[in-house]
Structures are given as structure tokens and as C-alpha cells.
PDB file of N, CA and C in Angstrom:
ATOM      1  N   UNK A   1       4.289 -40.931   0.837  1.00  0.00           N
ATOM      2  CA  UNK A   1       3.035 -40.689   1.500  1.00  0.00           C
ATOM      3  C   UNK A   1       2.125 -39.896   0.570  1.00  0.00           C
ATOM      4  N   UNK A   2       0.810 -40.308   0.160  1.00  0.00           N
ATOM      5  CA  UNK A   2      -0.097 -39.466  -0.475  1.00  0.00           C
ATOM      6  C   UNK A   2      -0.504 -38.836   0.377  1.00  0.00           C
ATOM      7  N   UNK A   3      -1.078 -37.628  -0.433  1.00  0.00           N
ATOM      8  CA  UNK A   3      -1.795 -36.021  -0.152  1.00  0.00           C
ATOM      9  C   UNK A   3      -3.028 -36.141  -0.003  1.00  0.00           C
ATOM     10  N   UNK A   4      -4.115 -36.316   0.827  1.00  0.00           N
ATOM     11  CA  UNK A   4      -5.423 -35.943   0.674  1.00  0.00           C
ATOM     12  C   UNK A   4      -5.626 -35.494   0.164  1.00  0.00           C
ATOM     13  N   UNK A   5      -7.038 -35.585  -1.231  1.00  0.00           N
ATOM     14  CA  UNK A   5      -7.715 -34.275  -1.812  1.00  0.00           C
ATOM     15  C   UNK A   5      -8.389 -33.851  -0.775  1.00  0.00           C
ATOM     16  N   UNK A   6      -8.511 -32.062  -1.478  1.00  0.00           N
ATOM     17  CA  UNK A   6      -9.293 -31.502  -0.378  1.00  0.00           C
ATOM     18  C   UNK A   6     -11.153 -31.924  -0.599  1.00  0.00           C
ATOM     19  N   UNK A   7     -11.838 -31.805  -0.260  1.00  0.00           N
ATOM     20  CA  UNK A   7     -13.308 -32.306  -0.792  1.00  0.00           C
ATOM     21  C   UNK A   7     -13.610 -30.673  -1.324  1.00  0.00           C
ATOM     22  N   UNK A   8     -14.440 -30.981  -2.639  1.00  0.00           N
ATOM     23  CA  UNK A   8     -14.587 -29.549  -2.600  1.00  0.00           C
ATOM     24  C   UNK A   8     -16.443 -29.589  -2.558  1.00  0.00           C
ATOM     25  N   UNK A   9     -16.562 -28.248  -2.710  1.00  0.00           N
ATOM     26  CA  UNK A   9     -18.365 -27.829  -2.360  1.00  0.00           C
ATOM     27  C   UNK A   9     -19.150 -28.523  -3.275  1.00  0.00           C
ATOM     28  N   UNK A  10     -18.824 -28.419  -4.364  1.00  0.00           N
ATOM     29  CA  UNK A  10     -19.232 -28.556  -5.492  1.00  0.00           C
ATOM     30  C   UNK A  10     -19.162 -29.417  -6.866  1.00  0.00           C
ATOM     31  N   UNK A  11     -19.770 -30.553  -7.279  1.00  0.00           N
ATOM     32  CA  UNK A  11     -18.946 -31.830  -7.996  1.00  0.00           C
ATOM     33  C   UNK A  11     -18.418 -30.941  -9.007  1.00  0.00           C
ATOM     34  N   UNK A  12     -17.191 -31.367  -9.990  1.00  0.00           N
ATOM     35  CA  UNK A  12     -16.353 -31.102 -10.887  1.00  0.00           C
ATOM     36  C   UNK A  12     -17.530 -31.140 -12.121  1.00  0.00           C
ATOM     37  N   UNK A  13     -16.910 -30.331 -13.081  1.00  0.00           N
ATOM     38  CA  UNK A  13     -17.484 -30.430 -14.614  1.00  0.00           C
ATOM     39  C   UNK A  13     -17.775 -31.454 -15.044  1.00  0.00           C
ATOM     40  N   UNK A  14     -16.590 -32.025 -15.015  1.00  0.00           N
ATOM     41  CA  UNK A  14     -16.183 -33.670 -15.700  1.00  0.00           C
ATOM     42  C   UNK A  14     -17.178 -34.177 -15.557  1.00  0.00           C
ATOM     43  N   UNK A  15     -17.415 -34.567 -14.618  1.00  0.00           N
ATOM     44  CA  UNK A  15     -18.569 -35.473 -13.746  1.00  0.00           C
ATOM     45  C   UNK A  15     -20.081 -35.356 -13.558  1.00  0.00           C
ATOM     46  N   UNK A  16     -20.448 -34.011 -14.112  1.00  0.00           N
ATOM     47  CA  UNK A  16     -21.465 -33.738 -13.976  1.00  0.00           C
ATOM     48  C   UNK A  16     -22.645 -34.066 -15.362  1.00  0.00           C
ATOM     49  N   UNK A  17     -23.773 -34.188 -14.945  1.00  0.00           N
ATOM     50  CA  UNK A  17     -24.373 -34.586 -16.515  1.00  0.00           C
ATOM     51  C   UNK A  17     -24.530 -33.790 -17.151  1.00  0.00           C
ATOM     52  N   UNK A  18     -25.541 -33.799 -18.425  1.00  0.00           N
ATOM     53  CA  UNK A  18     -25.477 -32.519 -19.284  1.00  0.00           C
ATOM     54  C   UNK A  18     -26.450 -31.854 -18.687  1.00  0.00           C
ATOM     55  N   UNK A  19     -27.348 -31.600 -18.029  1.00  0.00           N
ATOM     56  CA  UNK A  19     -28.579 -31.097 -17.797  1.00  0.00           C
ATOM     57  C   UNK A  19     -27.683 -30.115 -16.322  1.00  0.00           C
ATOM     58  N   UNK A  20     -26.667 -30.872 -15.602  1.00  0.00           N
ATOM     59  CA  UNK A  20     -26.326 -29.878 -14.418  1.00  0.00           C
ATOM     60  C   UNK A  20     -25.097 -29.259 -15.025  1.00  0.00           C
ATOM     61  N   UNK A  21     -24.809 -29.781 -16.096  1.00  0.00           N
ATOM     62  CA  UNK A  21     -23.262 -28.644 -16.972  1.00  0.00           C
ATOM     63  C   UNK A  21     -24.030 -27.557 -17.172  1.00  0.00           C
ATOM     64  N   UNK A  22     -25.259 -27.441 -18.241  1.00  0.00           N
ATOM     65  CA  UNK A  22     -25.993 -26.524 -18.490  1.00  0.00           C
ATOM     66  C   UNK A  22     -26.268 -25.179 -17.159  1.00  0.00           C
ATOM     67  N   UNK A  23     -26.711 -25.926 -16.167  1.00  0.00           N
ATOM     68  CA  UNK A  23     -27.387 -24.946 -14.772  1.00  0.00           C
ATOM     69  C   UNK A  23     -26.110 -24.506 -14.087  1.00  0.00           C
ATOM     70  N   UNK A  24     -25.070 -24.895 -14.181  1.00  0.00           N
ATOM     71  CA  UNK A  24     -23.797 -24.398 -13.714  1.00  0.00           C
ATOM     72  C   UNK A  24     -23.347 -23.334 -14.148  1.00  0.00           C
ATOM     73  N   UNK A  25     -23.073 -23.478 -15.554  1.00  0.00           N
ATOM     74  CA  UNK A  25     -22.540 -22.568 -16.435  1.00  0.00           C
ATOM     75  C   UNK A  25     -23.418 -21.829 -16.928  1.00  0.00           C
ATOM     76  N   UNK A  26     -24.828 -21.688 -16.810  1.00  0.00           N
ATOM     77  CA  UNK A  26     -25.920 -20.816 -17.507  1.00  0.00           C
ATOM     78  C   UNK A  26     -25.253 -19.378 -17.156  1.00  0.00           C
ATOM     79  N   UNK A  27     -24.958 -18.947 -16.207  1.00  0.00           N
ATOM     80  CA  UNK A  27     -24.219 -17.725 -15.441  1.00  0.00           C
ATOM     81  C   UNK A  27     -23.686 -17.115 -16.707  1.00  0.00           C
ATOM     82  N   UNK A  28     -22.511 -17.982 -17.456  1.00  0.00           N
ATOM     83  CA  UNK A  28     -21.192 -17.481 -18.440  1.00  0.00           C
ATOM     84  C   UNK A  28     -22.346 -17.383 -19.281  1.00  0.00           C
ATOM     85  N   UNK A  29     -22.951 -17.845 -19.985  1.00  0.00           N
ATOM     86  CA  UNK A  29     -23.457 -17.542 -21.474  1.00  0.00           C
ATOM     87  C   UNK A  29     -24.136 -15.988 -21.603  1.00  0.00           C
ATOM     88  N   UNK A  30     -24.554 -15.139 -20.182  1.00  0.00           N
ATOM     89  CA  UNK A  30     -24.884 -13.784 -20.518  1.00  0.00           C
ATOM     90  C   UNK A  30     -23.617 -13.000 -21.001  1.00  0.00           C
ATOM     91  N   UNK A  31     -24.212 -11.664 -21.477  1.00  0.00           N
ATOM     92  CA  UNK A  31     -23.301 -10.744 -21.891  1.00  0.00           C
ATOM     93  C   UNK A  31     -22.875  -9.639 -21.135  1.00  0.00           C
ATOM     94  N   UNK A  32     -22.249  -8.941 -20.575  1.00  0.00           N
ATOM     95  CA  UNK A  32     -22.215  -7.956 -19.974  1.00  0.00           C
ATOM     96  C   UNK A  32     -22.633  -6.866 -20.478  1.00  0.00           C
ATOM     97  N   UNK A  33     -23.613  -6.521 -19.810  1.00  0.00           N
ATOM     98  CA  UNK A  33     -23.840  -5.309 -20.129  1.00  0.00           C
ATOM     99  C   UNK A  33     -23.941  -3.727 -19.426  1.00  0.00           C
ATOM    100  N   UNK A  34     -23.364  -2.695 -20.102  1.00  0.00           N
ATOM    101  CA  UNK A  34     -23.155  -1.840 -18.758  1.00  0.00           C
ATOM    102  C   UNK A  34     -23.824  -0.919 -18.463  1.00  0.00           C
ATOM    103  N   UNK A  35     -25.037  -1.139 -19.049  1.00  0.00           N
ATOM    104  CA  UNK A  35     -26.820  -0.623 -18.650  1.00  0.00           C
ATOM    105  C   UNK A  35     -27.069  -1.044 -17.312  1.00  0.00           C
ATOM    106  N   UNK A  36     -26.606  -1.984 -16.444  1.00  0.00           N
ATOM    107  CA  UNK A  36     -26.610  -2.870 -15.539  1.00  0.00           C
ATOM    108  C   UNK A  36     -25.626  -1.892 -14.036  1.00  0.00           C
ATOM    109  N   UNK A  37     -25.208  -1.100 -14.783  1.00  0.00           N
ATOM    110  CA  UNK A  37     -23.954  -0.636 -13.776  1.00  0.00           C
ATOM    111  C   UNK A  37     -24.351   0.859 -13.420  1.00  0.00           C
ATOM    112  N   UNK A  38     -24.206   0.999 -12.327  1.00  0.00           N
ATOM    113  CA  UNK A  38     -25.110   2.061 -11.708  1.00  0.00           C
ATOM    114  C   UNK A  38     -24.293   3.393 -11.069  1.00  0.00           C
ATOM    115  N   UNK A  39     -24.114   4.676 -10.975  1.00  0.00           N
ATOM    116  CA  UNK A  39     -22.986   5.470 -10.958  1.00  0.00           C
ATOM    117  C   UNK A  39     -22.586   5.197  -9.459  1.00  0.00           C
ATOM    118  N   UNK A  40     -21.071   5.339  -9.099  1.00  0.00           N
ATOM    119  CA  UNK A  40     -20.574   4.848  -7.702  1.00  0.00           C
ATOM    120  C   UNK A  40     -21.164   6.173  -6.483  1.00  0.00           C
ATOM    121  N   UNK A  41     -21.525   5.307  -5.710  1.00  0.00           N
ATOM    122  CA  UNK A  41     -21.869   6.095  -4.043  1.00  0.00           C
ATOM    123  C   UNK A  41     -20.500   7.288  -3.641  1.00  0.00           C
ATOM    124  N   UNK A  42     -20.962   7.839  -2.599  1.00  0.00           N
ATOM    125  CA  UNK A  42     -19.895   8.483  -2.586  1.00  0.00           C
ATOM    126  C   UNK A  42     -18.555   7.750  -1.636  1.00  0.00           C
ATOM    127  N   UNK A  43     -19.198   6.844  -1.023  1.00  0.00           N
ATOM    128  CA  UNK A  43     -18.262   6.091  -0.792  1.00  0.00           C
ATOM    129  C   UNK A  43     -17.699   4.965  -1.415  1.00  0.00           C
ATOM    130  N   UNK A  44     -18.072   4.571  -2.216  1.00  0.00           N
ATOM    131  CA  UNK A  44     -17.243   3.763  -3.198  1.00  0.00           C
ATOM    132  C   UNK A  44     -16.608   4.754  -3.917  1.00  0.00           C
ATOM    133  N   UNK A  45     -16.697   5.795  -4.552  1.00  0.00           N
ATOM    134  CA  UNK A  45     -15.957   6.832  -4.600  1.00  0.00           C
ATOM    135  C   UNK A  45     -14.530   6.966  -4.237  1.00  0.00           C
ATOM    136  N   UNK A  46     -14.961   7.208  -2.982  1.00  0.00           N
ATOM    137  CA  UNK A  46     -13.797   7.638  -1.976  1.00  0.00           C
ATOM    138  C   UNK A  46     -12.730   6.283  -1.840  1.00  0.00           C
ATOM    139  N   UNK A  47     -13.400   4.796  -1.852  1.00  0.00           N
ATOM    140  CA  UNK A  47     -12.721   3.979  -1.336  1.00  0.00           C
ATOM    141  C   UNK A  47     -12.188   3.833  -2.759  1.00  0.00           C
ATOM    142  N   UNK A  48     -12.826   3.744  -4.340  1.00  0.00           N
ATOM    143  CA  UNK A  48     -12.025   3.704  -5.492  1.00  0.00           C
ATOM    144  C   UNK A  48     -10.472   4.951  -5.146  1.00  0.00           C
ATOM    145  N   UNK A  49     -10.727   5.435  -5.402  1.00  0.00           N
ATOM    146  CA  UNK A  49      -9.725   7.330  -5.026  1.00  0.00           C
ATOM    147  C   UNK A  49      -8.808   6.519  -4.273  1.00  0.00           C
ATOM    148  N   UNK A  50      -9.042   5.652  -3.057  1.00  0.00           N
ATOM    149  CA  UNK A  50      -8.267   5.199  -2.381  1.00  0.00           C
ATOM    150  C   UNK A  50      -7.214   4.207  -2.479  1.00  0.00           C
ATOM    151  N   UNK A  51      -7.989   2.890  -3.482  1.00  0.00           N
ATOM    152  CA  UNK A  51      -7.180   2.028  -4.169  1.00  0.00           C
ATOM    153  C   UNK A  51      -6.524   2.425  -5.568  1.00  0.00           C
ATOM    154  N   UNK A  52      -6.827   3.379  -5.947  1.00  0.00           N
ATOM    155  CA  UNK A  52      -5.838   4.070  -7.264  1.00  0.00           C
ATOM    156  C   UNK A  52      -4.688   4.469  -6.842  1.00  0.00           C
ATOM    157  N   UNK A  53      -4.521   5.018  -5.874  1.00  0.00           N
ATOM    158  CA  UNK A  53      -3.422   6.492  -5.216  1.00  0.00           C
ATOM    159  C   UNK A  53      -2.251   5.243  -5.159  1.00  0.00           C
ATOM    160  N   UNK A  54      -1.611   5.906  -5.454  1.00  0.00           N
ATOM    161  CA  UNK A  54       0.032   5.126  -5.444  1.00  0.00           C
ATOM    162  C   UNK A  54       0.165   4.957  -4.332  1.00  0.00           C
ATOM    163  N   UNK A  55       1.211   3.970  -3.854  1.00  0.00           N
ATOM    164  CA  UNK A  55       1.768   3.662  -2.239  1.00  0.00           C
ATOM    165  C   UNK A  55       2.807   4.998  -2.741  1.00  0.00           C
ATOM    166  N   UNK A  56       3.560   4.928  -1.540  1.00  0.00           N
ATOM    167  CA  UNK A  56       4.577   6.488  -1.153  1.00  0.00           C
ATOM    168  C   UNK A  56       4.708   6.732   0.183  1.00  0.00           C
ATOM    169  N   UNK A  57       5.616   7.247   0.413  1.00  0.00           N
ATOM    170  CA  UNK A  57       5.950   8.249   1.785  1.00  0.00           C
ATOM    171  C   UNK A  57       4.421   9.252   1.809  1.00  0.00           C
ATOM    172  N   UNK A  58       4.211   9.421   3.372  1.00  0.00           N
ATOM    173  CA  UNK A  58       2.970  10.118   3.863  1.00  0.00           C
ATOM    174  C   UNK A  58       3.798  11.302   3.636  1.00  0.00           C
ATOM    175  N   UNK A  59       3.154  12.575   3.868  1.00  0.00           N
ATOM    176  CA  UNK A  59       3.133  13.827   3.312  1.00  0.00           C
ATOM    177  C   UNK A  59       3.458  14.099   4.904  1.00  0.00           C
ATOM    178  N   UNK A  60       4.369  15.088   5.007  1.00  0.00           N
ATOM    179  CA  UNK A  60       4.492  15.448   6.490  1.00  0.00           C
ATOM    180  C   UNK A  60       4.626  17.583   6.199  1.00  0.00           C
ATOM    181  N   UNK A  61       3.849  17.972   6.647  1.00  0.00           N
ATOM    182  CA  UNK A  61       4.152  19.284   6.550  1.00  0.00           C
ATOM    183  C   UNK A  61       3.402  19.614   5.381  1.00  0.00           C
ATOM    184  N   UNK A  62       4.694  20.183   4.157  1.00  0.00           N
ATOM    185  CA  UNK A  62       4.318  20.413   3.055  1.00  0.00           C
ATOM    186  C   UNK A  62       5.000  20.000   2.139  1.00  0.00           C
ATOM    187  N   UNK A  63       5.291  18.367   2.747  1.00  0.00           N
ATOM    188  CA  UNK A  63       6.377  17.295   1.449  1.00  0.00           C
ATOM    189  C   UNK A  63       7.579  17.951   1.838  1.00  0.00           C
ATOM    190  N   UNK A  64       7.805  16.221   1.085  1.00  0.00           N
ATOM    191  CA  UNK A  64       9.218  16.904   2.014  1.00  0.00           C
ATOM    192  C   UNK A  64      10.137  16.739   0.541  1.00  0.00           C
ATOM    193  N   UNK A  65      11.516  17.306   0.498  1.00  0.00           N
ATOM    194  CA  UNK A  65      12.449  17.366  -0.525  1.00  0.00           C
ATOM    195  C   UNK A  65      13.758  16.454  -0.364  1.00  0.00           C
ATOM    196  N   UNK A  66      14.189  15.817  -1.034  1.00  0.00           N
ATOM    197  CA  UNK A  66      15.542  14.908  -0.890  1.00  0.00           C
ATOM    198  C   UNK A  66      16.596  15.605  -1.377  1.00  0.00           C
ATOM    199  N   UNK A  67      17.667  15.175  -0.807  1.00  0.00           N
ATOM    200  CA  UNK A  67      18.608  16.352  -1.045  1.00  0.00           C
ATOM    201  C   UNK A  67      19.947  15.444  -0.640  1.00  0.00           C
ATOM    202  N   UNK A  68      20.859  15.711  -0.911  1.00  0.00           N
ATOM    203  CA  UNK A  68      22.365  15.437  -1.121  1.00  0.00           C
ATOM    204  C   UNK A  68      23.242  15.690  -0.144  1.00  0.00           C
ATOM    205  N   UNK A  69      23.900  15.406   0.603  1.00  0.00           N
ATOM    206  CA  UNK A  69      23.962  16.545   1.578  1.00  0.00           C
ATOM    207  C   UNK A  69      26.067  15.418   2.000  1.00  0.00           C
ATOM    208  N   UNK A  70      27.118  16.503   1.879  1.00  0.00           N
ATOM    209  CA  UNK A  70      28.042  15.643   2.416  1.00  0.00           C
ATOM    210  C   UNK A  70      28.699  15.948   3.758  1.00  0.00           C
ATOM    211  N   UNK A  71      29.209  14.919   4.676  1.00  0.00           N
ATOM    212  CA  UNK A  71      29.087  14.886   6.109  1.00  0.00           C
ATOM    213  C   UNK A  71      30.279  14.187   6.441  1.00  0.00           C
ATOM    214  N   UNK A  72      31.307  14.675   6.566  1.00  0.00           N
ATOM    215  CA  UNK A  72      32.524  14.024   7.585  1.00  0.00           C
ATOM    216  C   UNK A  72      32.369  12.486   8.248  1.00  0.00           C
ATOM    217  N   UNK A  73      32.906  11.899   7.475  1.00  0.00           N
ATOM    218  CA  UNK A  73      32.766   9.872   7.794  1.00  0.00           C
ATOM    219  C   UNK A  73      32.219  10.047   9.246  1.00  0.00           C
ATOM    220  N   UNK A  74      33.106  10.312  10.637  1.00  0.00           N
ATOM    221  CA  UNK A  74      33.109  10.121  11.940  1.00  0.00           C
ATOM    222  C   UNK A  74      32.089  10.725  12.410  1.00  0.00           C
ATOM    223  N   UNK A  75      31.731  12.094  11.800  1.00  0.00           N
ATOM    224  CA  UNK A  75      30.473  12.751  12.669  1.00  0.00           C
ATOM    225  C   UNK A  75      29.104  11.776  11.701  1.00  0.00           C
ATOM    226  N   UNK A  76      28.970  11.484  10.898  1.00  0.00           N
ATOM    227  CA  UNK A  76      28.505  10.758  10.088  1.00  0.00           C
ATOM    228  C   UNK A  76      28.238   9.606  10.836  1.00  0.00           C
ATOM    229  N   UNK A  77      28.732   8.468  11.326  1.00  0.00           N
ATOM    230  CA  UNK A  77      29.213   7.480  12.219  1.00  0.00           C
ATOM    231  C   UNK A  77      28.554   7.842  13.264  1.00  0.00           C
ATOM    232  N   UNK A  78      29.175   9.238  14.184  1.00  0.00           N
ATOM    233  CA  UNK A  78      28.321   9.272  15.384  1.00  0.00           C
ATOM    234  C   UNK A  78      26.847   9.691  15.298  1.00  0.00           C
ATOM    235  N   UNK A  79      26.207  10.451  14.925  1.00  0.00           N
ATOM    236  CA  UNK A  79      24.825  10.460  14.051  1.00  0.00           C
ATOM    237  C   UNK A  79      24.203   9.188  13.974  1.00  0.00           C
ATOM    238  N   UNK A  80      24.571   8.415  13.271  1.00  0.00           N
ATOM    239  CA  UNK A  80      23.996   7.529  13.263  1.00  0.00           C
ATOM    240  C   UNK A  80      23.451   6.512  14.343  1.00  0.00           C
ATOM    241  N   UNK A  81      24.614   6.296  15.353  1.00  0.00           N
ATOM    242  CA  UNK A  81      24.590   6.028  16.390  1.00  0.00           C
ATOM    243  C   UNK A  81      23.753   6.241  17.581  1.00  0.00           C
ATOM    244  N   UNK A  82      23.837   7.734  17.189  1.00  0.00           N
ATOM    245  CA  UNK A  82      22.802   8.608  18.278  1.00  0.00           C
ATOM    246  C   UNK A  82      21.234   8.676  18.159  1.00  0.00           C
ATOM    247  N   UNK A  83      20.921   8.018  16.466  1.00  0.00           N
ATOM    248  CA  UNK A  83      20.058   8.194  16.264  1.00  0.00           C
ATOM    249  C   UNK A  83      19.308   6.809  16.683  1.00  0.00           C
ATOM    250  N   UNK A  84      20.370   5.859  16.892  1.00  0.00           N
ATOM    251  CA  UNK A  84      19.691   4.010  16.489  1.00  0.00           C
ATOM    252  C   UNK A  84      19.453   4.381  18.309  1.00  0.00           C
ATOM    253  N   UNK A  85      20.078   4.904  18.804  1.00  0.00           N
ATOM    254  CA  UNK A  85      19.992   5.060  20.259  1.00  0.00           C
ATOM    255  C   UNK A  85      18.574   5.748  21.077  1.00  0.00           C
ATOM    256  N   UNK A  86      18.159   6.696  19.708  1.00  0.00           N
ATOM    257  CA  UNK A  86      17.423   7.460  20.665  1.00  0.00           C
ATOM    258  C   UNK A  86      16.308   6.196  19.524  1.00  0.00           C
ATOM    259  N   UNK A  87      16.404   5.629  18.438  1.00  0.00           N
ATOM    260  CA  UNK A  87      15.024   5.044  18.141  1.00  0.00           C
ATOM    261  C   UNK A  87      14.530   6.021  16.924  1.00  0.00           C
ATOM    262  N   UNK A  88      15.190   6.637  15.900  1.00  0.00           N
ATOM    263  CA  UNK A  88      14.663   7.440  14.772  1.00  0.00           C
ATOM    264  C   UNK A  88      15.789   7.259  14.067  1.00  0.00           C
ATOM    265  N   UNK A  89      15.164   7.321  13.080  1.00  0.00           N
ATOM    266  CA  UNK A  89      16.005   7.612  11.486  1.00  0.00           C
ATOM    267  C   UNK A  89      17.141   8.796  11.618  1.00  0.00           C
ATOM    268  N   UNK A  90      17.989   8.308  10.461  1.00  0.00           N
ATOM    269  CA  UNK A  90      18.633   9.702  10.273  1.00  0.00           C
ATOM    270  C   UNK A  90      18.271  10.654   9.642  1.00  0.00           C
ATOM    271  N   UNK A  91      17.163  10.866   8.959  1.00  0.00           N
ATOM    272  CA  UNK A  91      16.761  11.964   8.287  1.00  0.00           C
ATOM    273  C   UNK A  91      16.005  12.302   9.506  1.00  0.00           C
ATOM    274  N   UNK A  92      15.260  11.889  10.497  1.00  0.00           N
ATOM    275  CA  UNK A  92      14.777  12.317  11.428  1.00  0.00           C
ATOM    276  C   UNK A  92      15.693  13.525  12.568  1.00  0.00           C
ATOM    277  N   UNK A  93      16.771  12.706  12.415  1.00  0.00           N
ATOM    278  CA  UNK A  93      18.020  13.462  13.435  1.00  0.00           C
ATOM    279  C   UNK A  93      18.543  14.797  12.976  1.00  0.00           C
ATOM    280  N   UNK A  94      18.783  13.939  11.508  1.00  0.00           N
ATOM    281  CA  UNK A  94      19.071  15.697  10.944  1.00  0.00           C
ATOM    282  C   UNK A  94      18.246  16.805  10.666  1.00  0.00           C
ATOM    283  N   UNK A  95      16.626  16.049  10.640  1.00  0.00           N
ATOM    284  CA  UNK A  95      15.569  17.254  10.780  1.00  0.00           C
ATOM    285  C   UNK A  95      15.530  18.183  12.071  1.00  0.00           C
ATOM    286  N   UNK A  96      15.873  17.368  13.348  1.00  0.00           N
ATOM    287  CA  UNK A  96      15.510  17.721  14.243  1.00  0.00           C
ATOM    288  C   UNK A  96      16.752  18.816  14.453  1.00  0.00           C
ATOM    289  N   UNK A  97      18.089  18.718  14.188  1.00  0.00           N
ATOM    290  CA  UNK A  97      18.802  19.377  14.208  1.00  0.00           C
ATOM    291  C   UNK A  97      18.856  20.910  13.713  1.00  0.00           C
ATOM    292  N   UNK A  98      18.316  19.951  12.531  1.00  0.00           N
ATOM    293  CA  UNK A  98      18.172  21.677  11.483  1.00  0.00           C
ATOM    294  C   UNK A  98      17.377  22.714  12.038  1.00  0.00           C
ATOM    295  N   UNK A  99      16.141  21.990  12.431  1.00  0.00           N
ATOM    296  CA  UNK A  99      15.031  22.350  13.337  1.00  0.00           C
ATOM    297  C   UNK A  99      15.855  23.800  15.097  1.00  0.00           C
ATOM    298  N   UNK A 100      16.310  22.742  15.230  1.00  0.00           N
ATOM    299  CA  UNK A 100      16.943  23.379  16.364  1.00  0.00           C
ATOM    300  C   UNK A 100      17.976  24.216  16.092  1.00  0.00           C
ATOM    301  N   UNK A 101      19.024  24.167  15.378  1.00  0.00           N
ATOM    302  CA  UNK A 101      19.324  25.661  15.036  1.00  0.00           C
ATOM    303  C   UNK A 101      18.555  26.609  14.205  1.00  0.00           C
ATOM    304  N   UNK A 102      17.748  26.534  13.225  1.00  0.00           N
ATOM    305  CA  UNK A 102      16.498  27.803  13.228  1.00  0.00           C
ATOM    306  C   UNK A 102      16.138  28.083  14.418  1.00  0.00           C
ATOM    307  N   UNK A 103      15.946  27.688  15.565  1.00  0.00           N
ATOM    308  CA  UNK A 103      15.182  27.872  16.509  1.00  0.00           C
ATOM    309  C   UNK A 103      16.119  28.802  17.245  1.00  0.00           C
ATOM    310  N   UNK A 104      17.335  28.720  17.516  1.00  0.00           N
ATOM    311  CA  UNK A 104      18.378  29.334  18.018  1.00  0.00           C
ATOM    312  C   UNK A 104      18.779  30.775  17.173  1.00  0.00           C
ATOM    313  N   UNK A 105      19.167  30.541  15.996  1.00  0.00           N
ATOM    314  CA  UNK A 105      18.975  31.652  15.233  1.00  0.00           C
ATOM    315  C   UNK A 105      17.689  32.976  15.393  1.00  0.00           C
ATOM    316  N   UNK A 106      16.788  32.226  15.713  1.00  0.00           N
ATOM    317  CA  UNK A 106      15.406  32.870  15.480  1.00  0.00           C
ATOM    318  C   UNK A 106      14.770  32.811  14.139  1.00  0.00           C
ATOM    319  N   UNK A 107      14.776  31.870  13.382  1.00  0.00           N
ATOM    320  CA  UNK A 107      14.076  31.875  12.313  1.00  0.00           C
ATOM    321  C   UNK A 107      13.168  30.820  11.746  1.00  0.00           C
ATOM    322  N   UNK A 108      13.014  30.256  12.917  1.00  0.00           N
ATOM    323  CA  UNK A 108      11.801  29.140  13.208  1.00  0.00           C
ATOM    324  C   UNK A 108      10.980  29.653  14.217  1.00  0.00           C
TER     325      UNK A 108
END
């Protein structure tokens, strides 16, 4: 089974005479020049700033630190469990934990 071409907007190069090759392409034959370029708004600014910035984890607090941490297979196991249960991560669970004994201690 053949493929339809798609129709496009615009006739092809190939095909075109010399007088509409010329008016097509007149565009390419300038030079760039960057006398032409005007200093960015403050919102193009902001939205450049925006597309530079690396992807990453959002900043929660004051960043957060990764850390190593070793944990008994079974309580390890149940943790996890508890966590797919309530709907959060495990670094979430163990924040909240940590969280809650400072709080008990008194030093949160």
C-alpha cells in the first residue's frame, strides 16, 4: 500500500524557477548582524535564567543532604510497606520520623 504525500504550503526548490528561487532564499543571503539585537526585557531575562537552570530536585527547607544510612533487612521491609501504604516515599517516612522524635525529645 502507498503512503500519501503530505501536500505541503509551499512548492519545493526543485521546481521552482529562477526568479522565485531567488525571492525564497533572498532571506539566507543577509548577514547577521548583532547591531540588530536589542538588550533582553526583564522578562526575557527571567524566562532565559529559567531555561539555563539545570533540572534537579526542588529545594525543600534549606536543601536537603543524602546520606547513607544502615537499617535491619525486616524493619527495612516494614518501612517500606508502611510507606507504599500511606502513599510517600521512603525518604519521606524517614523524614517524618526523624521529625517526630526531635519533637519528643524537645529539640524541634
Amino acid at each position: 500500500m502507498k503512503k500519501k504525500a503530505k501536500a505541503r504550503a509551499k512548492p519545493r526548490f526543485e521546481k521552482m524557477k529562477a526568479h522565485e528561487l531567488a525571492e525564497a532564499t533572498e532571506r539566507y543571503g543577509q548577514e547577521m548582524v548583532v547591531d540588530e539585537f536589542k538588550p533582553m526585557t526583564a522578562v526575557a531575562r527571567s524566562r532565559w535564567e529559567r531555561a539555563r537552570r539545570k533540572p534537579g530536585r526542588p529545594k525543600r527547607g534549606k536543601g536537603a543532604k543524602v546520606i547513607s544510612v544502615s537499617v535491619e533487612r525486616e524493619l527495612l521491609s516494614r518501612s517500606d510497606d508502611l510507606a507504599r501504604n500511606l502513599g510517600v516515599s521512603r525518604a519521606s517516612l524517614i523524614e517524618r520520623g526523624l521529625k517526630a522524635v526531635l519533637v519528643v525529645e524537645g529539640k524541634l
